[in-house]
N, C-alpha and C. Protein backbone atom coordinates (compact mmCIF):
# COMPACT_ATOMS: atom_id res chain seq x y z
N UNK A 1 -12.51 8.73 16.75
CA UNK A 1 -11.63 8.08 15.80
C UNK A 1 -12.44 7.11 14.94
N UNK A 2 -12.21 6.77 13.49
CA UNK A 2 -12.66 6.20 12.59
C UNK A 2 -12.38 4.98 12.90
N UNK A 3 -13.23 4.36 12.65
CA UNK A 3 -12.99 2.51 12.37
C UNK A 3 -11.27 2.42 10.95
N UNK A 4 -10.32 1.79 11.94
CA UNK A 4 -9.35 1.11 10.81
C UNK A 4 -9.91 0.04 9.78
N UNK A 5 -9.80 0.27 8.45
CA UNK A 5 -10.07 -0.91 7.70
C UNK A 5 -9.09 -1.77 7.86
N UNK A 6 -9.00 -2.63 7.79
CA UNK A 6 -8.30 -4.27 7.50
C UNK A 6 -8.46 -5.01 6.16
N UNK A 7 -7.08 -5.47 5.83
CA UNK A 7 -7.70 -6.03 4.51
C UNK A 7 -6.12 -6.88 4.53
N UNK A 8 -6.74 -8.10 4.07
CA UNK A 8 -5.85 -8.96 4.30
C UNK A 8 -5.20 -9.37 2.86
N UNK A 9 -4.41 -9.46 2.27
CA UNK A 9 -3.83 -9.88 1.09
C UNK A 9 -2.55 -10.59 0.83
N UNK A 10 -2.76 -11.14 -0.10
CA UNK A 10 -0.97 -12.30 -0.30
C UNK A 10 0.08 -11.10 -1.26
N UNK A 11 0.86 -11.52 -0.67
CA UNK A 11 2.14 -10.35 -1.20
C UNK A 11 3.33 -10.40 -0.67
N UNK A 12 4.16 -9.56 -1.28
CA UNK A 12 5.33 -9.34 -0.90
C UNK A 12 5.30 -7.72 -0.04
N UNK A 13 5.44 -8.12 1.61
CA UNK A 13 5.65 -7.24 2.31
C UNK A 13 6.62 -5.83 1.93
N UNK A 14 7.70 -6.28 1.37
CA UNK A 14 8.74 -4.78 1.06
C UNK A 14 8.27 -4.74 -0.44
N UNK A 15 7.57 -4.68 -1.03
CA UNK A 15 6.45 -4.35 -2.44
C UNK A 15 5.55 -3.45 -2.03
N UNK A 16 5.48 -3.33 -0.67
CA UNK A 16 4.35 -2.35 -0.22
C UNK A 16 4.20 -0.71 -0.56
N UNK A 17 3.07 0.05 -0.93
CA UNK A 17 3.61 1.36 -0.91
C UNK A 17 2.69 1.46 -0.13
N UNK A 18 3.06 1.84 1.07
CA UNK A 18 2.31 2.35 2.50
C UNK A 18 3.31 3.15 2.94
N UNK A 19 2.40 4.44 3.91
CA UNK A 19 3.33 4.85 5.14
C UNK A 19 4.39 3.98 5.69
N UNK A 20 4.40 2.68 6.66
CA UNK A 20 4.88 1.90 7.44
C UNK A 20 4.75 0.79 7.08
N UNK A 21 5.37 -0.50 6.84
CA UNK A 21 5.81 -1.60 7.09
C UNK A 21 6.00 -1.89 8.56
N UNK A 22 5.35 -3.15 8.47
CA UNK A 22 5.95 -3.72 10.32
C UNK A 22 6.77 -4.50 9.98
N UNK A 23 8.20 -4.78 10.79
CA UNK A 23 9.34 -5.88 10.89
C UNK A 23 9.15 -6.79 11.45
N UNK A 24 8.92 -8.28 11.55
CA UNK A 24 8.79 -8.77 12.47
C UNK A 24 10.25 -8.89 12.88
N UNK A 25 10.71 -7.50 13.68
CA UNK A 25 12.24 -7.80 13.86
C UNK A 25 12.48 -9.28 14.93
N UNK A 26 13.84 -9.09 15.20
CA UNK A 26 14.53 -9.96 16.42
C UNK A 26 15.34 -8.88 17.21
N UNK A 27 15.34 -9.28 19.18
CA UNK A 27 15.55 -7.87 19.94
C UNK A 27 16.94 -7.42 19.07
N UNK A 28 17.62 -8.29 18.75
CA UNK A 28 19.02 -7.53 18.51
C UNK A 28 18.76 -6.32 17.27
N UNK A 29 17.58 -6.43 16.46
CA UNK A 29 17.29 -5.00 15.54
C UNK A 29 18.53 -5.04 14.11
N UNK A 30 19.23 -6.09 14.27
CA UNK A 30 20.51 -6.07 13.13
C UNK A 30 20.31 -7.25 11.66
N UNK A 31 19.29 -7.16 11.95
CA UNK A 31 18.70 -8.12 10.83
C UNK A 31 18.34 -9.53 11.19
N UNK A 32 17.77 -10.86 10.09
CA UNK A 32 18.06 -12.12 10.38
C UNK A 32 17.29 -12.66 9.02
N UNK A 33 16.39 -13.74 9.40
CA UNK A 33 16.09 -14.11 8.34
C UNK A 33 14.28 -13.92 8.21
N UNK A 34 14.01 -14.50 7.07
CA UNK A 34 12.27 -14.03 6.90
C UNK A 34 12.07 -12.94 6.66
N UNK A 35 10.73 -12.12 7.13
CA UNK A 35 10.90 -11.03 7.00
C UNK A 35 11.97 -10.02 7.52
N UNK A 36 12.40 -10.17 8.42
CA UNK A 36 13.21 -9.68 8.99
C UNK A 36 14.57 -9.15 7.78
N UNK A 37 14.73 -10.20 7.18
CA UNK A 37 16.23 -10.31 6.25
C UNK A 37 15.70 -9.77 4.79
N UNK A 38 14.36 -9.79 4.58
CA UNK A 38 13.80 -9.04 3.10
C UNK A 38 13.39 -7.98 3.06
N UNK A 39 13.76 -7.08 4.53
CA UNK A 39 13.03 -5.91 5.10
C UNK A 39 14.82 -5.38 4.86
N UNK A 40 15.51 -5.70 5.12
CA UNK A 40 16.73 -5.02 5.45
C UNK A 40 17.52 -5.43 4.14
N UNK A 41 17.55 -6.43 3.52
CA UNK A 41 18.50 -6.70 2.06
C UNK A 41 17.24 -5.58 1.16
N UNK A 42 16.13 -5.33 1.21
CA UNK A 42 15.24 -4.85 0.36
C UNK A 42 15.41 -3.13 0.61
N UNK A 43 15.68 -2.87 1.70
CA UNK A 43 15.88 -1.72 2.16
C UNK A 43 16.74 -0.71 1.86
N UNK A 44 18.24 -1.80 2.62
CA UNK A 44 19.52 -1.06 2.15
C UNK A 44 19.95 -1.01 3.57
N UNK A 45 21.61 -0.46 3.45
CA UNK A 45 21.72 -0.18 4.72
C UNK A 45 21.45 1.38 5.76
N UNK A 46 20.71 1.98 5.41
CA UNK A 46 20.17 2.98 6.03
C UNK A 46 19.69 2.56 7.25
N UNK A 47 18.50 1.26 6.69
CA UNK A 47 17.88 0.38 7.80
C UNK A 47 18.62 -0.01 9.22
N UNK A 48 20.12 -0.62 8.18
CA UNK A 48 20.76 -1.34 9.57
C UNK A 48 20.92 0.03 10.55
N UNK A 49 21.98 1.20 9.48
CA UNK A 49 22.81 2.07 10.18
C UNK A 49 21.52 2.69 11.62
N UNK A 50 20.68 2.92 11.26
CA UNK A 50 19.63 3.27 12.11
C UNK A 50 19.32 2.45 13.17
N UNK A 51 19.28 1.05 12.64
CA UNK A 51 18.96 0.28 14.06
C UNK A 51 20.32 0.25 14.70
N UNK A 52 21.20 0.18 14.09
CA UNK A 52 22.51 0.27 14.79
C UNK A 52 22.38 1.59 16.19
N UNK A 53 22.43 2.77 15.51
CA UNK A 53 22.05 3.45 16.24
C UNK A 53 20.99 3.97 17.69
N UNK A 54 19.91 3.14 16.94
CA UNK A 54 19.26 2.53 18.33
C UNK A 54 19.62 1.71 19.41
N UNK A 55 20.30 0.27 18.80
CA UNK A 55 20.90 -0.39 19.33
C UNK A 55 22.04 1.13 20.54
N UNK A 56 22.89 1.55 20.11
CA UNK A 56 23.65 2.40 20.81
C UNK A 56 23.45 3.48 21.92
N UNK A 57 22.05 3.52 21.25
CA UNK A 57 21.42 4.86 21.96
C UNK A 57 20.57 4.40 23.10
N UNK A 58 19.49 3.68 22.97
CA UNK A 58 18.03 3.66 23.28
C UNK A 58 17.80 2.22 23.78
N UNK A 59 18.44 1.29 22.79
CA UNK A 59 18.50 -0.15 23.29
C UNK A 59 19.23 -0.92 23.33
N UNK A 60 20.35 -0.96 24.30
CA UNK A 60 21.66 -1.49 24.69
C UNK A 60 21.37 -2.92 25.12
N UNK A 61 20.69 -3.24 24.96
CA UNK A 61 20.58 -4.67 25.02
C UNK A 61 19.39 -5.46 24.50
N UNK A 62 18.77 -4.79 23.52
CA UNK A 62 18.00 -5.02 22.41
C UNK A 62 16.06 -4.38 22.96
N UNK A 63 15.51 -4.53 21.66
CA UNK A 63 14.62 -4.08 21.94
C UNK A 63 13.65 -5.45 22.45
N UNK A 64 12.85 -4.99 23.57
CA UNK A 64 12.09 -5.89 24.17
C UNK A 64 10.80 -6.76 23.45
N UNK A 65 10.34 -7.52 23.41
CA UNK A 65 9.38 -8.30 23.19
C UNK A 65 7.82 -7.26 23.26
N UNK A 66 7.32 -7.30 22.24
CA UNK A 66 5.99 -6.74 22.24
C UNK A 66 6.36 -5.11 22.28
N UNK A 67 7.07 -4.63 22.35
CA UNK A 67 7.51 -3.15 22.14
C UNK A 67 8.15 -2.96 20.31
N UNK A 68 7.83 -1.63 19.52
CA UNK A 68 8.24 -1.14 18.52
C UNK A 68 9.18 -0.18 18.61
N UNK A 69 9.69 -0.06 17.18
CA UNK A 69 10.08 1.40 17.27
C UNK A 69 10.36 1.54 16.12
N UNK A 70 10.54 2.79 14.91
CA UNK A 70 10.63 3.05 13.79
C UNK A 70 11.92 3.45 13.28
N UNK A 71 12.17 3.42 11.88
CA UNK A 71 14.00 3.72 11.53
C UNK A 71 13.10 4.18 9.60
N UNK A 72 13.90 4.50 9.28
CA UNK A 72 13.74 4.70 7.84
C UNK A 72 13.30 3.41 7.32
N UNK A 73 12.36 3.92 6.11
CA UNK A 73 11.98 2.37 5.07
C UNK A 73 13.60 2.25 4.22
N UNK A 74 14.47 3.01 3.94
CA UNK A 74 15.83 3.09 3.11
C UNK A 74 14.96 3.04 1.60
N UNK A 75 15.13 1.87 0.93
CA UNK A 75 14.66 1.69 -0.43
C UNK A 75 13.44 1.10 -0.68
N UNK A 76 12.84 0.93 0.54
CA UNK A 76 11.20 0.41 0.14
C UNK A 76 10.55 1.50 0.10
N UNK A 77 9.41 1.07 -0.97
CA UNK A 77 8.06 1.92 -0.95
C UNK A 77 7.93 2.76 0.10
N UNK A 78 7.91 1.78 1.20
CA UNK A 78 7.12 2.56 2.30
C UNK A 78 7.81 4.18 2.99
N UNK A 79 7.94 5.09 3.86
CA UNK A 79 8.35 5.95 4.16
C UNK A 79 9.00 5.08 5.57
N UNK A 80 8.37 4.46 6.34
CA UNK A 80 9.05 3.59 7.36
C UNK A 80 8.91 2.49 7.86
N UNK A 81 9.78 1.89 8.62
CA UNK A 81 9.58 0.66 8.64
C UNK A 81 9.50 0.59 10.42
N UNK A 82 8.78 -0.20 11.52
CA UNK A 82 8.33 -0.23 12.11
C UNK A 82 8.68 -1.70 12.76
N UNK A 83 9.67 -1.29 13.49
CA UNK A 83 10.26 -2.74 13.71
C UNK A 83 9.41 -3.42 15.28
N UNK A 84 9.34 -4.46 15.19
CA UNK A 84 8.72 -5.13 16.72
C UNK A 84 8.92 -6.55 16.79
N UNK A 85 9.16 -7.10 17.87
CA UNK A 85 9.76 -8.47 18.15
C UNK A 85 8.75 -9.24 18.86
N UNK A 86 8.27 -9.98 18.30
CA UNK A 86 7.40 -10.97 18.53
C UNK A 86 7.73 -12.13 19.56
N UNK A 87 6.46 -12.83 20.12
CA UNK A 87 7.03 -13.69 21.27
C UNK A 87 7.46 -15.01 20.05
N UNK A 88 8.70 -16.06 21.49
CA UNK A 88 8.49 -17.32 20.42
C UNK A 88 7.20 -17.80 21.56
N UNK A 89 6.90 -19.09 20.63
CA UNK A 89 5.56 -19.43 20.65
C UNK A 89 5.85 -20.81 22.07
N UNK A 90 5.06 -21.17 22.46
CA UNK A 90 5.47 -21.51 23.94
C UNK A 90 3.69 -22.46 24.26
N UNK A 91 3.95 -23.91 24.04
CA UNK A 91 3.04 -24.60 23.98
C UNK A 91 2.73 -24.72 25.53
N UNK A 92 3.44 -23.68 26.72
CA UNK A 92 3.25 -23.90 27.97
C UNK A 92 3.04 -22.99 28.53
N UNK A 93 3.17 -21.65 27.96
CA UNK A 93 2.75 -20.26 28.31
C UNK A 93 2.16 -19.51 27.14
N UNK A 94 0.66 -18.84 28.10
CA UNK A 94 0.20 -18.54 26.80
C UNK A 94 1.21 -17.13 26.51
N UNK A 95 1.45 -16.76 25.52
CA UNK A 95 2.21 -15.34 24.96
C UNK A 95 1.20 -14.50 23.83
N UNK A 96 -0.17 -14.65 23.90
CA UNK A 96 -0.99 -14.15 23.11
C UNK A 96 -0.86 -12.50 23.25
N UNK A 97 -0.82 -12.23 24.53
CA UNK A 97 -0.79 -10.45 24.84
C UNK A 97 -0.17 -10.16 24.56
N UNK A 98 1.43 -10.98 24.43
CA UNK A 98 2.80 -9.92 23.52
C UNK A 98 2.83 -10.18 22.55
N UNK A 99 1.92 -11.10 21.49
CA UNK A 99 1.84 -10.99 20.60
C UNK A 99 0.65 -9.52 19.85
N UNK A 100 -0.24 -9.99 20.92
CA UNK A 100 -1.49 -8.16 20.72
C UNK A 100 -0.57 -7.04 20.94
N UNK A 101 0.33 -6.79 21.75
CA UNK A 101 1.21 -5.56 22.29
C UNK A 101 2.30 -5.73 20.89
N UNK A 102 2.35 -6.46 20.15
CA UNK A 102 3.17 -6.50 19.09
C UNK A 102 2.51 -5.30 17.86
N UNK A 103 0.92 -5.50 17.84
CA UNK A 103 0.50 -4.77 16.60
C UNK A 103 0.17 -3.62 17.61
N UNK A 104 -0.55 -3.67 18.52
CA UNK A 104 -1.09 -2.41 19.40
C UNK A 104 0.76 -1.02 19.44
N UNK A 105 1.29 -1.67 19.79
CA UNK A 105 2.60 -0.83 19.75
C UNK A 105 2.96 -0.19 18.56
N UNK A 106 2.77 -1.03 17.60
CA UNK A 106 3.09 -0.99 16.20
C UNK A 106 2.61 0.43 15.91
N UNK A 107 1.09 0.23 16.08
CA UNK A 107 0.18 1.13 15.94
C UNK A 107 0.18 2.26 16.35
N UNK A 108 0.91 1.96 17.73
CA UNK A 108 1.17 3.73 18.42
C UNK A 108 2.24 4.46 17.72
N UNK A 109 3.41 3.51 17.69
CA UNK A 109 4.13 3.94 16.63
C UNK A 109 3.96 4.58 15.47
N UNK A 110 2.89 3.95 14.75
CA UNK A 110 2.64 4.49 13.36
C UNK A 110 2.01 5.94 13.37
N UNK A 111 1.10 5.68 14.74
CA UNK A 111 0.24 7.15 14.86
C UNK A 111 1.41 8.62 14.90
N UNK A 112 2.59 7.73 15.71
CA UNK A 112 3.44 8.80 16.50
C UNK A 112 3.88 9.64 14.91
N UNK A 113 4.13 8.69 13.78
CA UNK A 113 5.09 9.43 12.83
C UNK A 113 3.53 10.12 12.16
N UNK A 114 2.66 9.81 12.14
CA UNK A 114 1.70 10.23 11.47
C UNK A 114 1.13 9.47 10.26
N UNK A 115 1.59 8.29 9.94
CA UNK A 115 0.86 7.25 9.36
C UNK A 115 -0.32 7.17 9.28
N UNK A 116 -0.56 6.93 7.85
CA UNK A 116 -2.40 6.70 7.53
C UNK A 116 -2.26 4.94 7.40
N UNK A 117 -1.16 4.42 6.51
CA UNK A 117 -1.34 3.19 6.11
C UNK A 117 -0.41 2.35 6.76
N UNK A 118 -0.28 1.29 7.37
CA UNK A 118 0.78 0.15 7.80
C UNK A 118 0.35 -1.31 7.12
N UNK A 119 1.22 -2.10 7.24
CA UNK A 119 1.32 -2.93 6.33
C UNK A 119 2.04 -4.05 7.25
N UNK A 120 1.39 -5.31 7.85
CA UNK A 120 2.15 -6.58 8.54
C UNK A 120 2.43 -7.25 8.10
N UNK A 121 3.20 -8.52 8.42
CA UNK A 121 3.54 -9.15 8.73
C UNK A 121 2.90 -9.96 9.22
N UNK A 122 2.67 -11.83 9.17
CA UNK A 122 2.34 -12.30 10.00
C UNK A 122 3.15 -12.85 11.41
N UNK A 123 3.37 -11.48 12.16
CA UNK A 123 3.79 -11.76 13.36
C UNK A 123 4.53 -13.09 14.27
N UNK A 124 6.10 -13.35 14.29
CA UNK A 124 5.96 -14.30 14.99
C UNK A 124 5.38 -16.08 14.24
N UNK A 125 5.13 -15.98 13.24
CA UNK A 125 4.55 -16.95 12.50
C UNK A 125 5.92 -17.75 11.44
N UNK A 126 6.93 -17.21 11.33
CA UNK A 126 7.94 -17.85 10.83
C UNK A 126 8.70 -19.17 11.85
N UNK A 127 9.64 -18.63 11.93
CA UNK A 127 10.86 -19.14 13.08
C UNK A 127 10.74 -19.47 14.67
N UNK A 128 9.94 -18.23 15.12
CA UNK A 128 9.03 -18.67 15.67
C UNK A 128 7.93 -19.37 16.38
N UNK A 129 7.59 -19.96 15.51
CA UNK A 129 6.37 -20.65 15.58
C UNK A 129 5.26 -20.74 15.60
N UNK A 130 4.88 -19.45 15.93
CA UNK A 130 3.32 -19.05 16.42
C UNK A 130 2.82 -20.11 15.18
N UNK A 131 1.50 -20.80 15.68
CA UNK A 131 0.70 -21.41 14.57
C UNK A 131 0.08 -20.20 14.00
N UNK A 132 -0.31 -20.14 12.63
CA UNK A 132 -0.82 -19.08 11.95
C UNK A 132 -2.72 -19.04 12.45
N UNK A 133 -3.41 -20.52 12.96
CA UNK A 133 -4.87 -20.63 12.75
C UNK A 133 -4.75 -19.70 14.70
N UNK A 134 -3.60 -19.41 15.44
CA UNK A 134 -3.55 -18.82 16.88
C UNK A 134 -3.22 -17.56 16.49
N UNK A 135 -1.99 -17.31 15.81
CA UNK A 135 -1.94 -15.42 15.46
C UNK A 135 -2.97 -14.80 15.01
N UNK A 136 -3.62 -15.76 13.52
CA UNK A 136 -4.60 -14.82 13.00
C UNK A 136 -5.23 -14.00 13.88
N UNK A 137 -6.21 -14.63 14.47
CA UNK A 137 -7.15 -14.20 15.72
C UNK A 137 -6.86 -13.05 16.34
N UNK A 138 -5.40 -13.28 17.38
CA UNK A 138 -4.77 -12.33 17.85
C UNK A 138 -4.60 -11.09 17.62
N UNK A 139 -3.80 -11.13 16.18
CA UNK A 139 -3.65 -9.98 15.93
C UNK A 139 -4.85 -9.39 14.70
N UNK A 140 -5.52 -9.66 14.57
CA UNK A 140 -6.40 -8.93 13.96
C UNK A 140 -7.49 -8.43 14.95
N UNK A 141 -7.63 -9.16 16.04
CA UNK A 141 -8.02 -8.29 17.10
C UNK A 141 -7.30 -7.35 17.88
N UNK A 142 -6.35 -7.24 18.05
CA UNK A 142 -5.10 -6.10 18.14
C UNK A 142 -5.45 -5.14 17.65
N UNK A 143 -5.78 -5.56 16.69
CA UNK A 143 -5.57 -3.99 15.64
C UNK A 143 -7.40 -3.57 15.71
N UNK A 144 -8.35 -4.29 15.63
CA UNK A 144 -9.85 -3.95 15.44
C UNK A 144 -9.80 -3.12 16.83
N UNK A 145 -9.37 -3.39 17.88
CA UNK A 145 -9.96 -2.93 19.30
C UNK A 145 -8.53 -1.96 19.35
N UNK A 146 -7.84 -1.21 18.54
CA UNK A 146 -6.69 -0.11 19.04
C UNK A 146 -7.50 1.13 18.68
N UNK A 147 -7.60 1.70 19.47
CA UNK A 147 -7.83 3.18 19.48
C UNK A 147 -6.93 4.03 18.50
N UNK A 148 -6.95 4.06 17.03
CA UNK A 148 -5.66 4.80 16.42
C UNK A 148 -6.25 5.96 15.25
N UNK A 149 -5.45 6.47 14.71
CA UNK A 149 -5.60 7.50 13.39
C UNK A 149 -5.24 6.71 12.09
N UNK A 150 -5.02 5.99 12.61
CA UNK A 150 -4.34 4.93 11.21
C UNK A 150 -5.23 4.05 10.61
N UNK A 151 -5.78 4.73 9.01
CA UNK A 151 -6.97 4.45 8.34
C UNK A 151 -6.87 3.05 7.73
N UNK A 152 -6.02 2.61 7.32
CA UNK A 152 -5.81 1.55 7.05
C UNK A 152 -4.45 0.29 7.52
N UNK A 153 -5.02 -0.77 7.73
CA UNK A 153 -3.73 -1.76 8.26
C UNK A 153 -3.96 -3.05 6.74
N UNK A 154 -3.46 -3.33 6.63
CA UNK A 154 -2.64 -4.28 5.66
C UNK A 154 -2.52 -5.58 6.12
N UNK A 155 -2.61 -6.63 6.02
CA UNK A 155 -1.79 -7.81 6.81
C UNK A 155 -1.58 -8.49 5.20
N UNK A 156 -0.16 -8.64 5.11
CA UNK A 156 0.33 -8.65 3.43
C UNK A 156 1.09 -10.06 4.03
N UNK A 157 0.47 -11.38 3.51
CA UNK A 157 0.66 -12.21 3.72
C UNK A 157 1.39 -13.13 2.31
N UNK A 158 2.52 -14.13 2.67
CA UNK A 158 3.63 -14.76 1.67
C UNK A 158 2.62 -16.22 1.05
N UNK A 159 1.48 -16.72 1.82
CA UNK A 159 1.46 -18.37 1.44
C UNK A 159 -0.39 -18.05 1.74
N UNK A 160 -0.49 -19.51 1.12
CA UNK A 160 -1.81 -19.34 0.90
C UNK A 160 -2.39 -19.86 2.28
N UNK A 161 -1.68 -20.53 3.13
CA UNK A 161 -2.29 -20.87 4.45
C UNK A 161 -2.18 -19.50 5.40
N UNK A 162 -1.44 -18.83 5.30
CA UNK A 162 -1.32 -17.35 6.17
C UNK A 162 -2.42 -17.05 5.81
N UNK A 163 -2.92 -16.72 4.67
CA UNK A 163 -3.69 -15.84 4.08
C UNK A 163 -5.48 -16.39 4.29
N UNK A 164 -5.61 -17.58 4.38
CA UNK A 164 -6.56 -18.51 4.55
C UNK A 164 -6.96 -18.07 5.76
N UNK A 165 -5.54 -18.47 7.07
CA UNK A 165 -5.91 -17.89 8.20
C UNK A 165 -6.34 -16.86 9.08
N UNK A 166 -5.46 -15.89 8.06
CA UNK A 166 -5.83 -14.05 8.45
C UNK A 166 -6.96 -13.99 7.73
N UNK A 167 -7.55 -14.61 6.89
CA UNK A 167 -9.20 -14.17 6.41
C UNK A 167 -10.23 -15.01 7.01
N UNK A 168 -9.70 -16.02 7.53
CA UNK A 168 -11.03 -16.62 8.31
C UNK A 168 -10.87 -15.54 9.50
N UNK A 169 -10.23 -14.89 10.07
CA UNK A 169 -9.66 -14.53 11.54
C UNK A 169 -10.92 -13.17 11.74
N UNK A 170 -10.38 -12.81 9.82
CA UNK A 170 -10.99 -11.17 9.62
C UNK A 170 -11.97 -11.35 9.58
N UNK A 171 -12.88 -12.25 8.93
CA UNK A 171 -14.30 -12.43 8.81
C UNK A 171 -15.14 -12.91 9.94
N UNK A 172 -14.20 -13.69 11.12
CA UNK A 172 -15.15 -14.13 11.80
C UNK A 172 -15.18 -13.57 13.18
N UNK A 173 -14.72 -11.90 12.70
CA UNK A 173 -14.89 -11.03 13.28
C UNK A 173 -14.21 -10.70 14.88
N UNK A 174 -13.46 -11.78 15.19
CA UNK A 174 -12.18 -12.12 15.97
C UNK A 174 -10.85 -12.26 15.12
């Protein structure tokens, strides 16, 4: 398998034209706010009706922490959207691995539909809390050390401190 490129940029996540978008959903999968709420008002309701459906089918009591799963992009660029629920951030437990099992999943996911391109989110970094100078790291090592088919990952960042952080993270090769 090829080395994934990485490339970190400021943007608007549902602006993306990639295979996949990642959600930083919440377990309930029915929307909220942040990305979460510009992924699904940007979308349409295809998005919800689908997670609804999951919700019914597959995850009756929401989808778990550090686990994905995919539903239609509806009206974004992308072909899909790739939902996963991030840890909250916990100044007393580290939660770094379900934050790595956040993009690593992502990733299997993306391989599963056949994705070349995905496109993040900074994970967990809203509402949350994760500090952005602790995710960077994380998840850009997530994704450098995943075994995948997926030629390119994205980390499509809103502010100039996300973006600061995911490029010191990328460059300093952690």
């Amino acid at each position: 398998m090829a080395t994934v490129e990485i490339t970190v940029v400021r943007g608007d996540l549902t602006d993306q034209a990639v295979d996949a978008v990642v959600n930083a959903a919440n377990s309930s999968l029915l929307g909220g706010g942040g990305v979460d709420g510009a992924i699904h008002r940007r979308g349409g309701p295809e998005i919800l009706a689908e997670c609804r459906r999951l919700r019914a089918d597959r995850y009756p009591d929401g989808l778990p922490t550090g686990e994905a799963v995919a539903t239609t992009a509806g009206r974004l660029p992308a072909r899909w959207v790739i939902h996963t629920v991030g840890p909250v951030y916990s100044t007393t437990e580290d939660r770094s691995e379900l934050l790595a099992s956040c993009h690593r999943q992502s990733l299997r996911v993306a391989e599963e539909l056949g994705a070349v391109t995905v496109a993040f989110p900074a994970i967990s970094c809203g509402i949350y809390g994760y500090p952005l100078v602790e995710a960077a790291p994380v998840a850009i090592e997530a994704v450098r050390s995943s075994a995948t088919t997926v030629q390119e990952v994205r980390f499509v960042l809103y502010g100039d401190e996300a973006l600061d952080a995911f490029a010191a993270a990328l460059a300093s090769g952690s």
